[in-house]
N, C-alpha and C. Protein backbone atom coordinates (compact mmCIF):
# COMPACT_ATOMS: atom_id res chain seq x y z
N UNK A 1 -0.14 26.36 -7.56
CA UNK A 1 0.12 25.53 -8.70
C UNK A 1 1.62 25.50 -8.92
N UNK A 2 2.47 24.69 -9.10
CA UNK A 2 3.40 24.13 -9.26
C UNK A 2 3.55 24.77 -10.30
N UNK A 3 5.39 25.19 -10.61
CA UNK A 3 5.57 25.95 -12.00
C UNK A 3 5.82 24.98 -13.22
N UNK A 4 5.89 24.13 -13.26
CA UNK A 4 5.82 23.37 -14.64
C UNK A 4 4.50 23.01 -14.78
N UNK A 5 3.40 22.80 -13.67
CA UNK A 5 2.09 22.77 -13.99
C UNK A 5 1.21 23.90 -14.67
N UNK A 6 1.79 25.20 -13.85
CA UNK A 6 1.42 26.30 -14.61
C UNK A 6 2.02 26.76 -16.20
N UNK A 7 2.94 26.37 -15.99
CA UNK A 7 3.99 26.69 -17.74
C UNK A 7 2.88 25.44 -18.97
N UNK A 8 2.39 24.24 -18.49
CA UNK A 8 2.11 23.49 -19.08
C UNK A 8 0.67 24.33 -19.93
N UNK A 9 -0.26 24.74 -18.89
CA UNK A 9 -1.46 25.48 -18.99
C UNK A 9 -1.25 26.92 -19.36
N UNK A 10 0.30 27.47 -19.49
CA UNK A 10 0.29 28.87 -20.09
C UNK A 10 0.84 28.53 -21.40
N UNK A 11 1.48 27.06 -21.42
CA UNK A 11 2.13 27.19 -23.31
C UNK A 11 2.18 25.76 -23.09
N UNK A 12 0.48 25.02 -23.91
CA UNK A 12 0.41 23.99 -23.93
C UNK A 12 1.24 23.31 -24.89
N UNK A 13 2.06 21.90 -25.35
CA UNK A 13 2.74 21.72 -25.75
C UNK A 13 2.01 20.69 -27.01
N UNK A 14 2.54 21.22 -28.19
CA UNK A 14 1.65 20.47 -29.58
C UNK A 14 1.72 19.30 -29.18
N UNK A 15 1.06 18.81 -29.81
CA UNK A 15 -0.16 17.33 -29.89
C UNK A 15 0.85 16.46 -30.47
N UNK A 16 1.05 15.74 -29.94
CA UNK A 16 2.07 14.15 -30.64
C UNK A 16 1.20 14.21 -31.77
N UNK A 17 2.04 13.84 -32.97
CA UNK A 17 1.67 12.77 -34.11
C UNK A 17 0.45 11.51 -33.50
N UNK A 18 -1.19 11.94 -33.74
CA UNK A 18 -2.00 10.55 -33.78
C UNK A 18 -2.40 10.86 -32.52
N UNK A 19 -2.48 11.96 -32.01
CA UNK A 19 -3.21 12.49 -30.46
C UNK A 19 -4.08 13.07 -30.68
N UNK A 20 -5.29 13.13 -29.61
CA UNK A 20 -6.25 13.69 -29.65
C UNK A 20 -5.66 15.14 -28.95
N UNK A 21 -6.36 16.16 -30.14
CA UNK A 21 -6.20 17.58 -29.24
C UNK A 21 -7.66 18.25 -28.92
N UNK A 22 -7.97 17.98 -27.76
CA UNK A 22 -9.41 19.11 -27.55
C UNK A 22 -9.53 20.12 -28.52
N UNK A 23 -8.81 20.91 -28.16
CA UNK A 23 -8.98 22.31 -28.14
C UNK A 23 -8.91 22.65 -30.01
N UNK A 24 -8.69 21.74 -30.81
CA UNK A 24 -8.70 21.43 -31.92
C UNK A 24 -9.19 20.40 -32.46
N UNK A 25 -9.97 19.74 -32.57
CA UNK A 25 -10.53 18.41 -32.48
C UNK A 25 -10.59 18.21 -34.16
N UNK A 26 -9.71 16.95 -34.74
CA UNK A 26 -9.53 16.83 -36.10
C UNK A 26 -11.11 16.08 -35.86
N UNK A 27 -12.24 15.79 -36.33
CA UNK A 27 -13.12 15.02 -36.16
C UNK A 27 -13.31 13.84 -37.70
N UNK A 28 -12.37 14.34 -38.94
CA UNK A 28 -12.09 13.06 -39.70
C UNK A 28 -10.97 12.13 -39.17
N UNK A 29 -10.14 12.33 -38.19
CA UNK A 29 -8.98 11.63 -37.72
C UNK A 29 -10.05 10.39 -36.72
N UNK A 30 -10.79 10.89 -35.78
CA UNK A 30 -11.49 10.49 -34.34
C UNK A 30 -12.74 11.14 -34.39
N UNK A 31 -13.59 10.33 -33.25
CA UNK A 31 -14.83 10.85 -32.90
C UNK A 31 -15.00 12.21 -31.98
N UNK A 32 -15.88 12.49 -32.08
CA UNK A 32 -16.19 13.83 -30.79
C UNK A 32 -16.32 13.10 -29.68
N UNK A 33 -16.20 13.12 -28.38
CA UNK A 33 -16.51 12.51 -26.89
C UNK A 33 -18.10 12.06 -27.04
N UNK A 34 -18.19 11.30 -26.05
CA UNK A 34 -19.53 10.25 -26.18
C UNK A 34 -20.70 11.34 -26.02
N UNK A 35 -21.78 11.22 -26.43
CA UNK A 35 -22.84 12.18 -25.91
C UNK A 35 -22.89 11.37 -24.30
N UNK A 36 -22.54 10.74 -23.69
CA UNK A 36 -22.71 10.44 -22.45
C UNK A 36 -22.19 11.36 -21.47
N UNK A 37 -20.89 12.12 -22.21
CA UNK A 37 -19.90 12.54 -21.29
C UNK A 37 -20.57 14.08 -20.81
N UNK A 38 -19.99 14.59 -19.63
CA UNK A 38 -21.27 15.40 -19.31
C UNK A 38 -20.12 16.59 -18.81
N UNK A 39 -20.62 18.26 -18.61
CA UNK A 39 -19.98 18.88 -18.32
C UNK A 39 -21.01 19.82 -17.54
N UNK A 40 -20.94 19.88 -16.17
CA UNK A 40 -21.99 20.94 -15.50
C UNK A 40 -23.30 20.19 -15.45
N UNK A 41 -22.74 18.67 -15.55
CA UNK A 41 -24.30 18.27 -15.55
C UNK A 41 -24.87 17.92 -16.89
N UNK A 42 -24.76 18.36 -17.51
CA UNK A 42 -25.46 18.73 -18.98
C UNK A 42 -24.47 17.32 -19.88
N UNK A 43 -25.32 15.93 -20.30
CA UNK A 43 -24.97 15.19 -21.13
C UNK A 43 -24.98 15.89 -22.60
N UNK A 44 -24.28 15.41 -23.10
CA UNK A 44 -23.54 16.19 -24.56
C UNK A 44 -23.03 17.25 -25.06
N UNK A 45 -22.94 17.75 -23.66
CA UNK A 45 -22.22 18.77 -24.23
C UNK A 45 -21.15 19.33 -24.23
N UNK A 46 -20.18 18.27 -23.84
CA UNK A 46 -18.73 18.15 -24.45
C UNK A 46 -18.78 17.71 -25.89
N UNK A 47 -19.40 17.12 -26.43
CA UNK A 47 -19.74 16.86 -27.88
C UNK A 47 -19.98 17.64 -28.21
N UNK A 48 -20.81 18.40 -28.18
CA UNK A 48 -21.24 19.73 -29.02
C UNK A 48 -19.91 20.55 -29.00
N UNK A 49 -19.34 20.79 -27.80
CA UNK A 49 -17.98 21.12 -28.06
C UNK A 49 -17.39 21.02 -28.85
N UNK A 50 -16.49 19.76 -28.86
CA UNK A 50 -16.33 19.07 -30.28
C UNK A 50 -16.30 19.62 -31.31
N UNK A 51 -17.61 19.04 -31.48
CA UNK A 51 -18.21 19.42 -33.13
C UNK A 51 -18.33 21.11 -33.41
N UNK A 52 -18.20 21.66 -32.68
CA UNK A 52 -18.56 23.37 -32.70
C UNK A 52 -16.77 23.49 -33.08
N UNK A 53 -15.61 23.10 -32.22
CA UNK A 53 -14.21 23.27 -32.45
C UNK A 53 -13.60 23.09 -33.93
N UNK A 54 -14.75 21.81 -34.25
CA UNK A 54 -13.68 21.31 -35.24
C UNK A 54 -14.38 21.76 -36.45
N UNK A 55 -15.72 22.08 -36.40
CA UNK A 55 -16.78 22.99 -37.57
C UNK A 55 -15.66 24.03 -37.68
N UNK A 56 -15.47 25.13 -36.49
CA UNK A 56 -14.95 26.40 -36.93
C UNK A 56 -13.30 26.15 -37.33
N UNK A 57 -12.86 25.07 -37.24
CA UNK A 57 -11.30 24.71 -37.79
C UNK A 57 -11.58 24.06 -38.98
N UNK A 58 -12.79 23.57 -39.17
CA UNK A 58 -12.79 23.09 -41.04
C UNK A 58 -12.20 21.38 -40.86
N UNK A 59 -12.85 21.15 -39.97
CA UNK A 59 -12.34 19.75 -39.14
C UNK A 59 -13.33 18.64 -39.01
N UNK A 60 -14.57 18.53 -39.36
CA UNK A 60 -15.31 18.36 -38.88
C UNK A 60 -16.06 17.16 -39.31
N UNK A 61 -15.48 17.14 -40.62
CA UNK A 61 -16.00 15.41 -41.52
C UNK A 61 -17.41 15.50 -41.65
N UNK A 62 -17.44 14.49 -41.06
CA UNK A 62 -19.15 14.49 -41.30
C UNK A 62 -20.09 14.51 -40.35
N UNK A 63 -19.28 15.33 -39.37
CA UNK A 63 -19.86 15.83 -38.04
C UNK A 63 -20.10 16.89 -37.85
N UNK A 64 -22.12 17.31 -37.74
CA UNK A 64 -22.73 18.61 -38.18
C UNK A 64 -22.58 19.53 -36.77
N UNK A 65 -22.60 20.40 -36.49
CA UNK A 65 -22.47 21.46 -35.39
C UNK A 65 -24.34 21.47 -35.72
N UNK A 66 -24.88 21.86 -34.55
CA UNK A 66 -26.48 22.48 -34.79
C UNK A 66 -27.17 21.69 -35.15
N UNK A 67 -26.76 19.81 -34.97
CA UNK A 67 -27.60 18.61 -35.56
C UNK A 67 -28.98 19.00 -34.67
N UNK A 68 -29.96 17.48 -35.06
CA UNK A 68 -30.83 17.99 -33.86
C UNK A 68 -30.59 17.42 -32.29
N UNK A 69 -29.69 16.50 -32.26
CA UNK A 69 -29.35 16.50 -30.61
C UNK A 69 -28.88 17.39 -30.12
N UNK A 70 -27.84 18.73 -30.95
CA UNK A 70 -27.30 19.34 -29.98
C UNK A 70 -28.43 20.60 -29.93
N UNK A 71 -29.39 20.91 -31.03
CA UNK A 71 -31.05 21.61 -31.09
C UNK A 71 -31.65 21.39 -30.02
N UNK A 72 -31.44 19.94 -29.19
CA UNK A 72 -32.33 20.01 -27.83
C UNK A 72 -31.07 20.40 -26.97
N UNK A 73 -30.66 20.42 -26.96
CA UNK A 73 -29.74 21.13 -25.90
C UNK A 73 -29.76 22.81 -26.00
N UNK A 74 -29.99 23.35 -27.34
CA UNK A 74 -30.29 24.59 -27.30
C UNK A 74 -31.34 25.31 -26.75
N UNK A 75 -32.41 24.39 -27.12
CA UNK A 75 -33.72 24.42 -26.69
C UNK A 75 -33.98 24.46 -25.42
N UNK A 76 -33.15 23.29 -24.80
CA UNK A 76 -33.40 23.53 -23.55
C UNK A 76 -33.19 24.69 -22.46
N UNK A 77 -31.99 24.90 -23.22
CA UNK A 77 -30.74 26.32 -22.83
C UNK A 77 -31.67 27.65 -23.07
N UNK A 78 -32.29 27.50 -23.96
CA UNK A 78 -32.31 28.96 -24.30
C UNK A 78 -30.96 29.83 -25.66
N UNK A 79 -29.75 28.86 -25.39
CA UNK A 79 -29.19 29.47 -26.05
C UNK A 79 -29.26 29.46 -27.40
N UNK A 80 -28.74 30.82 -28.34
CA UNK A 80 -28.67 30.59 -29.38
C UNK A 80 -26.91 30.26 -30.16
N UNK A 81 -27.57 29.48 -30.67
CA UNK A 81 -26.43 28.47 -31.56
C UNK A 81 -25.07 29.01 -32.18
N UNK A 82 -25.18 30.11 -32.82
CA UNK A 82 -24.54 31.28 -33.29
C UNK A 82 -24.11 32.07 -32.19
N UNK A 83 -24.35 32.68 -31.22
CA UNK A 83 -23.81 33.32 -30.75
C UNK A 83 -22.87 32.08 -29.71
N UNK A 84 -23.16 30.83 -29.42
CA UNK A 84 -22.49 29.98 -29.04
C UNK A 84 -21.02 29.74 -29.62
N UNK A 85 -21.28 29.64 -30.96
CA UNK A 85 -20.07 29.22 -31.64
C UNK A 85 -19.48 30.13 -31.72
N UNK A 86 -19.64 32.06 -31.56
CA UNK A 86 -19.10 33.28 -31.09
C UNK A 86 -17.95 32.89 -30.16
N UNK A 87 -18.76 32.12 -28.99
CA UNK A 87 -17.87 32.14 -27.97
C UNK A 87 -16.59 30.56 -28.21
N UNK A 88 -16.88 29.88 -28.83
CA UNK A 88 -16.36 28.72 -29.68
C UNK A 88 -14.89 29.18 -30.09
N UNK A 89 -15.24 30.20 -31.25
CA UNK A 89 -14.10 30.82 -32.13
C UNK A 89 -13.13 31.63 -31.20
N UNK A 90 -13.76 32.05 -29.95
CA UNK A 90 -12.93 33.23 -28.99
C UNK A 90 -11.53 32.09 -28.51
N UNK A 91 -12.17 30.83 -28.67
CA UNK A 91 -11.17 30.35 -28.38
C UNK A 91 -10.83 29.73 -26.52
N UNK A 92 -12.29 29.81 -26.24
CA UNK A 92 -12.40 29.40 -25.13
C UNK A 92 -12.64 27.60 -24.28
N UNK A 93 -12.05 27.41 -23.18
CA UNK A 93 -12.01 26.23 -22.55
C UNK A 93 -13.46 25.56 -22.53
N UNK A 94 -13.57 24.17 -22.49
CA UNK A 94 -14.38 23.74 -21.79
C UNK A 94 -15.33 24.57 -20.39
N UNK A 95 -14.12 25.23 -19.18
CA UNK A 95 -15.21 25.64 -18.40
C UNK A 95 -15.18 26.78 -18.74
N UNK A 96 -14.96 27.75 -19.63
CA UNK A 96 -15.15 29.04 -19.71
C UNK A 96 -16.28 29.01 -20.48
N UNK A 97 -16.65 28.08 -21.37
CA UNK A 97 -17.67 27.77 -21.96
C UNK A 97 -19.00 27.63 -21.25
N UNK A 98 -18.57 26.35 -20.36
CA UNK A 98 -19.81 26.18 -19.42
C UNK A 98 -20.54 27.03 -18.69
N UNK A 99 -19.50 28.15 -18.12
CA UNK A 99 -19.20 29.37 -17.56
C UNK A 99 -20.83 30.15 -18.53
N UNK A 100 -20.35 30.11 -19.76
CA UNK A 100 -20.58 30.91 -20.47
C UNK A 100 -22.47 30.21 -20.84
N UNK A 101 -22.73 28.86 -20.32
CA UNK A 101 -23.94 28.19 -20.71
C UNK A 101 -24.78 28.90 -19.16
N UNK A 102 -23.93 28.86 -18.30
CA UNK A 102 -24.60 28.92 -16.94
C UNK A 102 -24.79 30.31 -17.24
N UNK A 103 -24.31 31.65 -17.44
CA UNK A 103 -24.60 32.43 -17.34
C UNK A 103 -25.98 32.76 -18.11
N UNK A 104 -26.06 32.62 -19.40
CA UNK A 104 -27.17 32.57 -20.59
C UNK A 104 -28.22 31.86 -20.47
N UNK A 105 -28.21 30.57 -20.25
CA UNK A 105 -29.41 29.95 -19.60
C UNK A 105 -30.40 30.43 -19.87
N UNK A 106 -31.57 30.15 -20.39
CA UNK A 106 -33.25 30.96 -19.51
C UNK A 106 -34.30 30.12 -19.68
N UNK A 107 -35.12 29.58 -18.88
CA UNK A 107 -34.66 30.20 -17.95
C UNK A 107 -33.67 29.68 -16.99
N UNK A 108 -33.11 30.23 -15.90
CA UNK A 108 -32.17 29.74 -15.36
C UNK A 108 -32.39 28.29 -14.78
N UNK A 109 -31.61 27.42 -14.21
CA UNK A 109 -32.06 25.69 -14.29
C UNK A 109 -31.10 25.16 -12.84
N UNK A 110 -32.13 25.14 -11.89
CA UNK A 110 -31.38 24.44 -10.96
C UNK A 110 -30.54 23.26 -11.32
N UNK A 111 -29.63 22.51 -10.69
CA UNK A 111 -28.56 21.38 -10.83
C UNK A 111 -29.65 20.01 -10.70
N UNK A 112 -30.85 20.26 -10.26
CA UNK A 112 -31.54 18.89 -10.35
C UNK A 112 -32.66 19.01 -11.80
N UNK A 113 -32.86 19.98 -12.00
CA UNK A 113 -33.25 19.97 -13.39
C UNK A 113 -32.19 19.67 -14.53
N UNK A 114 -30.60 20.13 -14.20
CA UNK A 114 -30.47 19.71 -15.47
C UNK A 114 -29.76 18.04 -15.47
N UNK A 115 -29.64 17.61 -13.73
CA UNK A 115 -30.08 16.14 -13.95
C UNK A 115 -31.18 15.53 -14.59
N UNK A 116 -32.31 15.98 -14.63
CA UNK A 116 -33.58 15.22 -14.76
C UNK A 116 -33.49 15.47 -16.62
N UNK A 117 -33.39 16.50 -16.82
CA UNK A 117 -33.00 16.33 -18.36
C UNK A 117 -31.74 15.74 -19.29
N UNK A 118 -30.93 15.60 -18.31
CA UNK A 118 -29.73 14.94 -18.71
C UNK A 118 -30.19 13.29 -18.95
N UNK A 119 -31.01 12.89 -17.69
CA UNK A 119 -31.48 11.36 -17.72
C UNK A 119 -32.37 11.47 -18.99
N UNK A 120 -33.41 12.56 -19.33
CA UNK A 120 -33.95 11.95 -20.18
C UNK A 120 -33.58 12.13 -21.42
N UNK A 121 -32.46 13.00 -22.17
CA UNK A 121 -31.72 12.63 -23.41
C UNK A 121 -30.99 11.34 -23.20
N UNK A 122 -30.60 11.11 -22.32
CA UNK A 122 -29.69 9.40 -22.09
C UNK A 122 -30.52 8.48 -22.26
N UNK A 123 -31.82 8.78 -22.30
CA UNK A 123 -33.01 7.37 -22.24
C UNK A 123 -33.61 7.72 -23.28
N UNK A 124 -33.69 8.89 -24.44
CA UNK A 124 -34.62 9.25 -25.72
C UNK A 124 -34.03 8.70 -26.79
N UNK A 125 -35.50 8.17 -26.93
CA UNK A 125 -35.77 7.23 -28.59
C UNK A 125 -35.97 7.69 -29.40
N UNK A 126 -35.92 7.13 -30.52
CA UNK A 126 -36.76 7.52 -31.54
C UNK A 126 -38.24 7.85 -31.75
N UNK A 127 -38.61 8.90 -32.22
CA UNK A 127 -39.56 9.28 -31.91
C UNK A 127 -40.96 9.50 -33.12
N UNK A 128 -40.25 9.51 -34.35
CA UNK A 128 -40.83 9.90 -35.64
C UNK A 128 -40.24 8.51 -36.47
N UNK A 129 -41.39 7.92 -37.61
CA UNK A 129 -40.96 6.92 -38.11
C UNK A 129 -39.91 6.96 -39.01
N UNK A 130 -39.99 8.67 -39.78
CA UNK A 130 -38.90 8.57 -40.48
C UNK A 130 -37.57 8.41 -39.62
N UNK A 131 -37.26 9.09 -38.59
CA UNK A 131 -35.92 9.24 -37.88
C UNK A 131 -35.81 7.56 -37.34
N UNK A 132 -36.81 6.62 -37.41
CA UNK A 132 -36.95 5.34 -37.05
C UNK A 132 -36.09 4.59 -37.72
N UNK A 133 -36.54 4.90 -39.37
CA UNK A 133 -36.17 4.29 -40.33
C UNK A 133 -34.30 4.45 -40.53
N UNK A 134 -34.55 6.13 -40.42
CA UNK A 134 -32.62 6.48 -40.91
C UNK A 134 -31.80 4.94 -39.44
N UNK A 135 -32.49 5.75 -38.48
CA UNK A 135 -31.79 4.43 -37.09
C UNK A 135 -31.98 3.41 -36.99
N UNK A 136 -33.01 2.68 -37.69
CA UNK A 136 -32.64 1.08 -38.31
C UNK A 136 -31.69 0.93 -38.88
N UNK A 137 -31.70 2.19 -40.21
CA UNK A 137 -30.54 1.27 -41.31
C UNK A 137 -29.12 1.65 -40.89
N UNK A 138 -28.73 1.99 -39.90
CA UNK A 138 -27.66 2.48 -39.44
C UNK A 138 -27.23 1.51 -38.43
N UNK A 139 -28.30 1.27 -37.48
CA UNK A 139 -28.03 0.29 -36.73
C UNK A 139 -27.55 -1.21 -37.48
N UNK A 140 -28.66 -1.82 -38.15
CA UNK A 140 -28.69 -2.65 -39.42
C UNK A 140 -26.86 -2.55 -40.10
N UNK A 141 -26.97 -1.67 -40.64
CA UNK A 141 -25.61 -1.57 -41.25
C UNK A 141 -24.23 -1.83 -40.14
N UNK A 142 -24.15 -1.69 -39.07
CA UNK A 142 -23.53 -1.33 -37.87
C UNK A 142 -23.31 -2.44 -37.05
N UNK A 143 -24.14 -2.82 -36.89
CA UNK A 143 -24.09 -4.28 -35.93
C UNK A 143 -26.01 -4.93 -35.82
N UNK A 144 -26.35 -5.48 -36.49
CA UNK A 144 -27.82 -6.09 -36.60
C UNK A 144 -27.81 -7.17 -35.66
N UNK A 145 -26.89 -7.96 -34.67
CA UNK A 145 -26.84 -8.65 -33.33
C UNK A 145 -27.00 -7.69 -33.03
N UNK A 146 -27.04 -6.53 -32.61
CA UNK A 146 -26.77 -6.02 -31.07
C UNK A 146 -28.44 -5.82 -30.92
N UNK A 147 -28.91 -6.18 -30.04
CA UNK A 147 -30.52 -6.35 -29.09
C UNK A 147 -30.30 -4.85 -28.23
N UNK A 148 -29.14 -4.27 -28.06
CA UNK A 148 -28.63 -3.31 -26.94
C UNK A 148 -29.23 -1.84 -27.28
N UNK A 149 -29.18 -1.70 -28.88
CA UNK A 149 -28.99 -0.47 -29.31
C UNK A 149 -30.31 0.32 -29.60
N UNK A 150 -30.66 1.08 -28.05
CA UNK A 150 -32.46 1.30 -28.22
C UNK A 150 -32.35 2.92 -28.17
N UNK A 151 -31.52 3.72 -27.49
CA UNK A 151 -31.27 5.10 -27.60
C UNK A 151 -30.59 5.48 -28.25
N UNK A 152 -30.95 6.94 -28.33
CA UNK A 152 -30.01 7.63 -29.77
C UNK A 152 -28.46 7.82 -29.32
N UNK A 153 -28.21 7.95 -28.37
CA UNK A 153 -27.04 7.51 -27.43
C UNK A 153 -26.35 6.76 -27.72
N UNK A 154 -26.63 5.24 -27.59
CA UNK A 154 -26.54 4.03 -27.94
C UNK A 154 -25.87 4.12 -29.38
N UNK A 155 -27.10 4.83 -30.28
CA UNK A 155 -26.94 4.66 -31.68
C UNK A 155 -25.60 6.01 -31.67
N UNK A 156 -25.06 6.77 -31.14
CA UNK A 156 -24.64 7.69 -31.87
C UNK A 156 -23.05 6.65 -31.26
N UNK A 157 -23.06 6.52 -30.14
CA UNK A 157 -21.51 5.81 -29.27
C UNK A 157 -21.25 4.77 -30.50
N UNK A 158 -22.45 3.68 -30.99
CA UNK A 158 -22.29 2.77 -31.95
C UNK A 158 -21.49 3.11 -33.18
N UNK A 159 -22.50 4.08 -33.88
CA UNK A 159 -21.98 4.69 -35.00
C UNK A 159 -20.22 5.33 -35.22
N UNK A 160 -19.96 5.80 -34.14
CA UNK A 160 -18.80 6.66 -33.75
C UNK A 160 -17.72 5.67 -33.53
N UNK A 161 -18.17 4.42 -33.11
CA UNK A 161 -16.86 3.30 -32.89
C UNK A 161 -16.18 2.42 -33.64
N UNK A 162 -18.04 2.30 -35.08
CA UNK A 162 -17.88 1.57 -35.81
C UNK A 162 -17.39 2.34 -37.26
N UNK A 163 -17.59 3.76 -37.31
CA UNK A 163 -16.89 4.56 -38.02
C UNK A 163 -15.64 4.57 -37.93
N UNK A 164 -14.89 4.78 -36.66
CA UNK A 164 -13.76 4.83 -37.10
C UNK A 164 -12.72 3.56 -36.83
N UNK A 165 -13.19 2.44 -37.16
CA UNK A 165 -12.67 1.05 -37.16
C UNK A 165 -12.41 0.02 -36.22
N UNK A 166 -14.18 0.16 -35.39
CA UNK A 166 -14.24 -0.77 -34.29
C UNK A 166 -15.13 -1.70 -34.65
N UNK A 167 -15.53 -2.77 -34.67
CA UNK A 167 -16.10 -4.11 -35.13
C UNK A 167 -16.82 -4.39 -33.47
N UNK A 168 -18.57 -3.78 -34.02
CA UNK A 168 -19.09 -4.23 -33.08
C UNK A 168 -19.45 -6.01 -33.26
């Protein structure tokens, strides 16, 4: 590694005025990353990231840590939520994190399982009429043209663009 590449990653340099900082994520400034975006395989859970960073910085708006999308990701994991955000507060990377999902796991999950579950949070609907209803009137409120918006996916990327001042 190149020494200004390494100096960069040993004393990262503060965040311009109106930048996104990972590793601090203001989440009333900007959104958390798409639940699309994937780390180890695993869709959303650079979001949960996110929202776990900017919960324990008091950052977080109106973005819950432990909603129930990131509940199926726990579920699926095995992990527990709390001792997650343990490793959250330590102050750790993206892959030290992941690091830290692969190890805990249970049970443990080959790379084509956690494709096959990755596809099917990217394709899950609504499932209960009440959670039907909250994702009508959101959608409704949000953009009522869009014919597009059938996953919670869909609905959360929507919500997140049109929150912070995108005109679907």
């Amino acid at each position: 590694m190149s020494t200004s590449i390494q100096s960069a990653y040993a004393k990262p340099a503060e965040t311009a005025s109106g930048m996104i900082n990972y590793n601090v994520p203001d989440l009333t400034r900007h959104p958390p990353r798409s639940p699309r975006s994937r780390l180890g395989g695993y869709a959303h859970l650079p979001r949960l990231i996110d929202k776990a960073r900017a919960e324990a910085a008091g950052l977080n708006g109106d973005f819950h840590y432990n909603c129930p999308v990131d509940q199926r990701f726990f579920g699926y994991t095995g992990i527990n939520p709390e001792a997650f955000m343990v490793e959250v507060k330590a102050g750790k990377s993206d892959a030290e994190l992941l690091a830290y999902v692969q190890a805990n796991t249970q049970p443990k999950r080959h790379a084509s399982e956690i494709a096959a579950w990755t596809k099917w949070m990217e394709e899950l609907t609504v499932l209960s009429p009440d959670s039907r209803a909250f994702f009508n009137d959101v959608h409704r409120k949000n953009a009522p043209h869009r014919d597009d918006i059938a996953t919670w996916f869909d609905w959360l990327d929507l919500d997140d663009f049109v929150t912070f001042g995108g005109h679907a």
